[in-house]
C-alpha atoms as a PDB file:
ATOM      1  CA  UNK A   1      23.116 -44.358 -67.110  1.00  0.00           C
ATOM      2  CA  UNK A   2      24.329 -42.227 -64.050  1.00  0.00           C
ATOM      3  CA  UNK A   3      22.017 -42.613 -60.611  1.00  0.00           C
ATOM      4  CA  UNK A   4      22.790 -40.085 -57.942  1.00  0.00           C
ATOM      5  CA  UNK A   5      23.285 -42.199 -54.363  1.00  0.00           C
ATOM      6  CA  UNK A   6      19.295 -42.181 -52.405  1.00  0.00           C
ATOM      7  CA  UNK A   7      17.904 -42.536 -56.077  1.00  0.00           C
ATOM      8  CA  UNK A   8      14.711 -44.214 -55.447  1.00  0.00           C
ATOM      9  CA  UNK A   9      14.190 -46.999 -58.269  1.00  0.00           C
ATOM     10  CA  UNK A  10      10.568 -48.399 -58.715  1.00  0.00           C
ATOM     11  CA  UNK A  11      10.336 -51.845 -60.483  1.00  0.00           C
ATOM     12  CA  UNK A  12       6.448 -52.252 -61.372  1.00  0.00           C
ATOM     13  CA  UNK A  13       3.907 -54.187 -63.339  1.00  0.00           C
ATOM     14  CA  UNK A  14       0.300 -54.627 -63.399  1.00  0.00           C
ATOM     15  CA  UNK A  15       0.218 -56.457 -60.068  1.00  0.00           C
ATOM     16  CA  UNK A  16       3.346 -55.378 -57.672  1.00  0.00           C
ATOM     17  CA  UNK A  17       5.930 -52.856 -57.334  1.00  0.00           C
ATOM     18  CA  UNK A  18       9.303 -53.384 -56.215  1.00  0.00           C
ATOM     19  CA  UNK A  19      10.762 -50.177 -54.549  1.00  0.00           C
ATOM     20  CA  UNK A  20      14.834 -49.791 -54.434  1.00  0.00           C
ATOM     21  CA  UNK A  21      17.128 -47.535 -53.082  1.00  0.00           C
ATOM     22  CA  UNK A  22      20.765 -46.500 -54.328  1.00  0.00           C
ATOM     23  CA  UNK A  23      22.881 -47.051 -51.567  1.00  0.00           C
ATOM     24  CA  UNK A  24      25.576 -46.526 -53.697  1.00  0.00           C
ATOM     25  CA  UNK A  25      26.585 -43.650 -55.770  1.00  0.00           C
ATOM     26  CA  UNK A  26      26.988 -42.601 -59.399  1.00  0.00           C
ATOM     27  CA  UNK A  27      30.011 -44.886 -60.085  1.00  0.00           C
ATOM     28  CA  UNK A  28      29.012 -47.889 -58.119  1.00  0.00           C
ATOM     29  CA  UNK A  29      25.270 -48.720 -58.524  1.00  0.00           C
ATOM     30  CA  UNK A  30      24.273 -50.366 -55.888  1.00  0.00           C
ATOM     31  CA  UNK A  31      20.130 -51.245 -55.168  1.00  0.00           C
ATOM     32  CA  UNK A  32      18.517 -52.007 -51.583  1.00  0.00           C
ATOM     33  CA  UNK A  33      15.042 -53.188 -51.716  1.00  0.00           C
ATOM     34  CA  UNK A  34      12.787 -50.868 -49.117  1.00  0.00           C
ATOM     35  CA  UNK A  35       9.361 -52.101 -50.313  1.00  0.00           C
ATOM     36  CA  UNK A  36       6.887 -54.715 -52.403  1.00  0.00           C
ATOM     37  CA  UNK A  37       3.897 -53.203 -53.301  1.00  0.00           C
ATOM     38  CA  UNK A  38       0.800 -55.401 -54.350  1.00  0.00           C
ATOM     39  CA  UNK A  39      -2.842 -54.280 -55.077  1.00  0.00           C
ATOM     40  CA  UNK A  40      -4.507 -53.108 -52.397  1.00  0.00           C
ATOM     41  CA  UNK A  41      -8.325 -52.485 -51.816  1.00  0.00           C
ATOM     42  CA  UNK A  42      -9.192 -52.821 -55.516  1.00  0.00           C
ATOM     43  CA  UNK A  43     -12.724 -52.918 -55.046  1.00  0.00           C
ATOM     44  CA  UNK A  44     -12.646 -49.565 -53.462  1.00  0.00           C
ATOM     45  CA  UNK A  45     -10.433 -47.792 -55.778  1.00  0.00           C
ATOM     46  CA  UNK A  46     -11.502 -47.696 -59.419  1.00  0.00           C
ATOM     47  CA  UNK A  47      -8.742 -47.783 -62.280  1.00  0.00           C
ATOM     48  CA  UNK A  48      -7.516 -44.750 -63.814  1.00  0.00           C
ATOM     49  CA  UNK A  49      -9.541 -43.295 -66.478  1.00  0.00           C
ATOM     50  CA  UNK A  50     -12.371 -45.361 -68.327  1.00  0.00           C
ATOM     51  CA  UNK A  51     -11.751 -48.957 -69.392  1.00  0.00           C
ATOM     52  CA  UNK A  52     -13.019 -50.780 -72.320  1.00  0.00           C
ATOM     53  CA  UNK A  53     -16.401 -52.412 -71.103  1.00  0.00           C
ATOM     54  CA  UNK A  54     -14.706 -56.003 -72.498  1.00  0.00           C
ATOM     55  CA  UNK A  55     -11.637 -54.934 -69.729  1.00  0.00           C
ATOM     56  CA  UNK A  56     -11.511 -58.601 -67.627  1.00  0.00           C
ATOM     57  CA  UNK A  57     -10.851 -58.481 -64.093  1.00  0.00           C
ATOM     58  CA  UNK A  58      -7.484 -58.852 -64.291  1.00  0.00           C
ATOM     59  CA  UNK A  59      -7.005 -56.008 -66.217  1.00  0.00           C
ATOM     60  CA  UNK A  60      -9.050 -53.703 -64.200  1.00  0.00           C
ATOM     61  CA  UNK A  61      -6.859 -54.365 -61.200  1.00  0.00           C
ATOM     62  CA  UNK A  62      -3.716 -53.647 -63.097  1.00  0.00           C
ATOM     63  CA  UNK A  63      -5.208 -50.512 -64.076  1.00  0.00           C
ATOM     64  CA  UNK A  64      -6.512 -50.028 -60.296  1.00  0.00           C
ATOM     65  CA  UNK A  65      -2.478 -51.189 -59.169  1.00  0.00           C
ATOM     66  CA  UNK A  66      -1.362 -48.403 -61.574  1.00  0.00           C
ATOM     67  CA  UNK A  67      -2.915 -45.606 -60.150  1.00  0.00           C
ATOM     68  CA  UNK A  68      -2.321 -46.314 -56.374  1.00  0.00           C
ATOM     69  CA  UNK A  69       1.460 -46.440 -57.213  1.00  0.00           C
ATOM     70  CA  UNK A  70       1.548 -43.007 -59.390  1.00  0.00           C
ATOM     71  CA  UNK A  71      -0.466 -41.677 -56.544  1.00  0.00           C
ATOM     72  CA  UNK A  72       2.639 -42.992 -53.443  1.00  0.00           C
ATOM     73  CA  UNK A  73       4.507 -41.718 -55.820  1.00  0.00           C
ATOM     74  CA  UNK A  74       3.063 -38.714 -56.239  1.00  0.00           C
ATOM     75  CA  UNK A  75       2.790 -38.376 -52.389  1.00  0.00           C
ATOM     76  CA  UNK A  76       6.486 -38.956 -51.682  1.00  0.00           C
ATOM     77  CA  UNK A  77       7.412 -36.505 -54.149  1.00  0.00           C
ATOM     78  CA  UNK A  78       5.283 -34.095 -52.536  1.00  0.00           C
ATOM     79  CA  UNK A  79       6.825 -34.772 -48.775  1.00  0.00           C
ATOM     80  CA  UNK A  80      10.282 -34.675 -50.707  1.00  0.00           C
ATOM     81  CA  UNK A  81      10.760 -38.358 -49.905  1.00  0.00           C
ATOM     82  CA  UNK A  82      13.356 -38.877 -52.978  1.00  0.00           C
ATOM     83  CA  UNK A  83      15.035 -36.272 -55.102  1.00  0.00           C
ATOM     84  CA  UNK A  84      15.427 -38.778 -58.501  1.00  0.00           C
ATOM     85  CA  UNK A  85      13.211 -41.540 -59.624  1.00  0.00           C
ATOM     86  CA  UNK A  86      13.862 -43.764 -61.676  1.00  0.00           C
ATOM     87  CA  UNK A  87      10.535 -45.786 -62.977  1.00  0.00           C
ATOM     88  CA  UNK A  88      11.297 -49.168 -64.456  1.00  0.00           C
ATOM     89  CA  UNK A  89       7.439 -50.972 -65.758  1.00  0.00           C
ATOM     90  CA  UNK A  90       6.317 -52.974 -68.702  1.00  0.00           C
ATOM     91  CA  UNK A  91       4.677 -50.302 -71.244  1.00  0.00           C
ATOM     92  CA  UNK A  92       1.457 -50.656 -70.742  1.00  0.00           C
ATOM     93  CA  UNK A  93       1.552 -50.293 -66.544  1.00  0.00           C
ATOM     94  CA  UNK A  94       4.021 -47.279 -67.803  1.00  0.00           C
ATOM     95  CA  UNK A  95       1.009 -45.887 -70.124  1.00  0.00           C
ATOM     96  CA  UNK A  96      -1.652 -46.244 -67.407  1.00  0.00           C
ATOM     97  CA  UNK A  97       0.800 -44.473 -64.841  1.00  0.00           C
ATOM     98  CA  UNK A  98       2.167 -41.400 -67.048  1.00  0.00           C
ATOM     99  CA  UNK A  99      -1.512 -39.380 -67.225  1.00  0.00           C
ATOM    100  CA  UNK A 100      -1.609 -39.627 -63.136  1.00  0.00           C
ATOM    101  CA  UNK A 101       2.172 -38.842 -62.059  1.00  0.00           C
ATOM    102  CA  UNK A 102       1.920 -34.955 -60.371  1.00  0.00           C
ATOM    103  CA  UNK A 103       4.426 -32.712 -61.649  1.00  0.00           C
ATOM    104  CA  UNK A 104       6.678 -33.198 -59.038  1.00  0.00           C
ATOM    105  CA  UNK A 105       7.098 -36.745 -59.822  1.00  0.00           C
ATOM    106  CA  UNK A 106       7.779 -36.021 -63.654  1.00  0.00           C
ATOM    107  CA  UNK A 107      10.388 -32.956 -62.377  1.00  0.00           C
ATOM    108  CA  UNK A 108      12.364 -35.666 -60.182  1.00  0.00           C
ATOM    109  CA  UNK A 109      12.010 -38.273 -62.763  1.00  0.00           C
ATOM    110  CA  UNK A 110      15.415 -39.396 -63.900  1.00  0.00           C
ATOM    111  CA  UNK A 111      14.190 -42.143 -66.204  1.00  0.00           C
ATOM    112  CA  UNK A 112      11.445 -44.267 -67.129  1.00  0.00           C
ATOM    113  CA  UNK A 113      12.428 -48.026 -68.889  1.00  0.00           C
ATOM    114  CA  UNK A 114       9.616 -49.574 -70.515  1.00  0.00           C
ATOM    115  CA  UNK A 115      10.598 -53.424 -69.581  1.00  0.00           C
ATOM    116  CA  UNK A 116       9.064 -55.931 -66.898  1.00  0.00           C
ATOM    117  CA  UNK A 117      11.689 -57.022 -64.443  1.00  0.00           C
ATOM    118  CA  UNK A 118       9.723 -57.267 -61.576  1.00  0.00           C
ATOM    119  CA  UNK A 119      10.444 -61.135 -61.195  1.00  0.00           C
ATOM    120  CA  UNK A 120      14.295 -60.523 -62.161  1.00  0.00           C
ATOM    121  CA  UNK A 121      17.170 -60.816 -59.926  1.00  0.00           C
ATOM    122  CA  UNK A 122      18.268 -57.852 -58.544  1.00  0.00           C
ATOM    123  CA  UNK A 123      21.220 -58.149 -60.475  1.00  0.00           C
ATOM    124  CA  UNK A 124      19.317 -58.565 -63.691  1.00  0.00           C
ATOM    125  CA  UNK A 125      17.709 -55.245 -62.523  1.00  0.00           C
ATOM    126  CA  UNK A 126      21.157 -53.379 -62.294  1.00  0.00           C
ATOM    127  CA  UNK A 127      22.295 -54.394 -65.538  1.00  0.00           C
ATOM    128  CA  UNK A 128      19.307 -53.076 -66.880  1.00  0.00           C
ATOM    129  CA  UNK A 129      19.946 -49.425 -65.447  1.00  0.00           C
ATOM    130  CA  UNK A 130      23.639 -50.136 -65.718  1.00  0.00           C
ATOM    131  CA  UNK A 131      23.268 -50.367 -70.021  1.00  0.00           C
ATOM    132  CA  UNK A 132      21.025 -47.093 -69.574  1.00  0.00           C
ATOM    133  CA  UNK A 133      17.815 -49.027 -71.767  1.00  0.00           C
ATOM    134  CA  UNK A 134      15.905 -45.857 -70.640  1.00  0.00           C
ATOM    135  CA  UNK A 135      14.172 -42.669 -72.103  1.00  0.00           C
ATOM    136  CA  UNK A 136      14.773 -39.496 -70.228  1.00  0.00           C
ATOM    137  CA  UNK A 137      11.817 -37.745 -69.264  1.00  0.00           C
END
C-alpha cells in the first residue's frame, strides 16, 4: 500500500490512540509519532449510539474513547489538518467509529485496517501498512 508523505496514520483501540505522521514519502514509509490519545472525561461524554443495558464499564468507555477520536478526527479534517488518513483499529473500535466519521474524514480516508497494533512496535506497525492488510474506503 502507497502513503502520500504528511499521511496522518491513527493506530486506535478501545482505550488509546496512537497518532503518526509520514515523514517519508510513497516509496519510503517512514512513521513519526505526534500524539497518544487516552479517554478523556468519560463521565461527561456518553458513548456513541445506545449500548446494551448488560454493556460493563469497560465497554462503555471504549465506546465513549471511540467517539471522541472520530470526532478529532472529524475536526482536523474540517480545519484541513491532513489530506489522507489512514485508520488502523481492532474491528469493533472500527465499527463504533465508522457511523460518527463526517464526510470529510471518509473523503480523505486512504484506508482503514481492522487489526489492534496499538501496543506494537512501530516497526510492527509499518509492516502492517507496508503488506497493504487494508480495505479501501
Amino acid at each position: 500500500m502507497k502513503i502520500p508523505a504528511r499521511t496522518l496514520v491513527v493506530v486506535a483501540d478501545g482505550g488509546g490512540a496512537r497518532v503518526f505522521r509520514n515523514v517519508g514519502d510513497e516509496q519510503y514509509l517512514m512513521l513519526k509519532q505526534e500524539e497518544l490519545l487516552e479517554v478523556m472525561n468519560v463521565n461527561d461524554d456518553g458513548p456513541a449510539g445506545s449500548m446494551p443495558p448488560e454493556a460493563s464499564g469497560e465497554e462503555i468507555d471504549e465506546a465513549t474513547f471511540a467517539k471522541q477520536l472520530a470526532h478529532n478526527l472529524n475536526a482536523g479534517a474540517l480545519k484541513h489538518q491532513y489530506d489522507h488518513l489512514v485508520l488502523m483499529a481492532d474491528p469493533q473500535t472500527l465499527g463504533q467509529m465508522r457511523p460518527q466519521l463526517h464526510k470529510e474524514t471518509t473523503a480523505r480516508m486512504l484506508a482503514e485496517i481492522g487489526k489492534n497494533l496499538t501496543n506494537a512496535p512501530l516497526e510492527d506497525i509499518e509492516r502492517a501498512l507496508q503488506n497493504g492488510k487494508a480495505q479501501g474506503t
